[in-house]
Protein backbone atom coordinates (compact mmCIF):
# COMPACT_ATOMS: atom_id res chain seq x y z
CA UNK A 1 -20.58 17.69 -120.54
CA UNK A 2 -20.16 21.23 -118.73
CA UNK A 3 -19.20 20.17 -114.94
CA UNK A 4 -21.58 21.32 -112.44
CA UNK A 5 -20.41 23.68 -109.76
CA UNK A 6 -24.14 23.59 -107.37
CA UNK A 7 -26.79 21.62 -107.11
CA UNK A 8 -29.82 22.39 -104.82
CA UNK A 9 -33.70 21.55 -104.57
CA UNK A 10 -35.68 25.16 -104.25
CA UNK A 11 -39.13 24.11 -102.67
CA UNK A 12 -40.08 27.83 -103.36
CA UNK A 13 -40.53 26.82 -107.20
CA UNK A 14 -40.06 23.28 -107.09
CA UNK A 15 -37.44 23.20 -109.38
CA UNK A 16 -33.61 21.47 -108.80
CA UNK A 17 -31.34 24.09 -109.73
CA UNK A 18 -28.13 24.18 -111.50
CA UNK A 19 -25.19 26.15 -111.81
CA UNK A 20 -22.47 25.38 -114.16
CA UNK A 21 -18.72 25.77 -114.84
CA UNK A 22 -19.16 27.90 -117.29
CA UNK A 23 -21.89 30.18 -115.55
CA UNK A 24 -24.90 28.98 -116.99
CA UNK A 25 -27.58 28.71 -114.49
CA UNK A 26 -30.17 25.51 -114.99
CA UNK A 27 -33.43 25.26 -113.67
CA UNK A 28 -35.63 21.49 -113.74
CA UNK A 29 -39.19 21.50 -112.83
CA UNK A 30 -39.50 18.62 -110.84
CA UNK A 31 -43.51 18.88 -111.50
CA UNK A 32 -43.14 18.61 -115.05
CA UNK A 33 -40.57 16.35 -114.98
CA UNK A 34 -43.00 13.87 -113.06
CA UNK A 35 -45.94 14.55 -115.10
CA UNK A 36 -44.30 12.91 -117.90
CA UNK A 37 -42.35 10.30 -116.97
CA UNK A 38 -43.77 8.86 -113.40
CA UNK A 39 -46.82 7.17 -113.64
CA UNK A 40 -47.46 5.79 -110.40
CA UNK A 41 -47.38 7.02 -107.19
CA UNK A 42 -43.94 4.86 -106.34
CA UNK A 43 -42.41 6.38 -109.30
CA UNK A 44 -43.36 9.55 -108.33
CA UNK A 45 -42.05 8.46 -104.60
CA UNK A 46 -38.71 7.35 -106.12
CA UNK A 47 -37.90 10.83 -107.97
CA UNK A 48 -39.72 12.89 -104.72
CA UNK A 49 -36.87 10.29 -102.88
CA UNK A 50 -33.92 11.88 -105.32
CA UNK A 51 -34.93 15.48 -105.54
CA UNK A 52 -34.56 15.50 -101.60
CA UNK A 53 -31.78 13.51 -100.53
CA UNK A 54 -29.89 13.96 -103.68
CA UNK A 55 -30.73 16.47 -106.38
CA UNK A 56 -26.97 16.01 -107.95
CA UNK A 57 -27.93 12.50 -108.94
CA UNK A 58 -31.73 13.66 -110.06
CA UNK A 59 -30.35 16.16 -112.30
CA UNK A 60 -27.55 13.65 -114.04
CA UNK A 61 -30.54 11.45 -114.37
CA UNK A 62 -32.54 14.17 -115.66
CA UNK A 63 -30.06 15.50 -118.46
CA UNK A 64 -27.90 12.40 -119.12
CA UNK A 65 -29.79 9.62 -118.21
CA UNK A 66 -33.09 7.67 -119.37
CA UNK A 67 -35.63 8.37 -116.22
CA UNK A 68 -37.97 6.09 -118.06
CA UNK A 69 -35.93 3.48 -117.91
CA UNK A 70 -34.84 4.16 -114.84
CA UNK A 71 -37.87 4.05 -112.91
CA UNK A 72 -39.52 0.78 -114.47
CA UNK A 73 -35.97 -0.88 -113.26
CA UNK A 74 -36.23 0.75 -109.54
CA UNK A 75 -39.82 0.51 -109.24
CA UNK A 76 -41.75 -2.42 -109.02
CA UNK A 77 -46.10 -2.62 -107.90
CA UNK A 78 -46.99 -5.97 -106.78
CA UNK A 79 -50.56 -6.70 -105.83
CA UNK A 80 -51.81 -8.06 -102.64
CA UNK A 81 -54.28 -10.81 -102.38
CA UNK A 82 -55.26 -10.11 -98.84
């Protein structure tokens, strides 16, 4: 894996981008990237959590990792019988 040099959250486009060792520059739309793989509101809360506080870790997740996955183990909906 190419190391990555910067990692920053852009609210202008709502993307997390990237620049790597070796010069490329990467660009993730966080939008997209929750359209298809969140579907709840707390798993959309949980990647809105990453993107802000720590876009490095969002982005591994993102390229190397299983966000699926990742989400149904981080995120759990009970309901309340109030």
């Amino acid at each position: 894996m190419r190391k990555i040099l910067s990692c920053e959250f852009n609210p202008d486009t709502a993307c997390v981008e990237l620049c790597m060792e070796d010069g490329t520059l990467l660009s993730i739309d966080c939008t997209a990237v929750e359209n298809e793989v969140a579907n709840s509101m707390y798993q959309r809360s949980e990647l809105d959590w990453l993107i802000y506080n720590d876009p490095l870790s969002y982005a591994e997740l993102i390229l190397n990792g299983d966000p699926g996955l990742y989400l149904k183990t981080v995120t759990k909906y009970e309901h309340s019988d109030d």
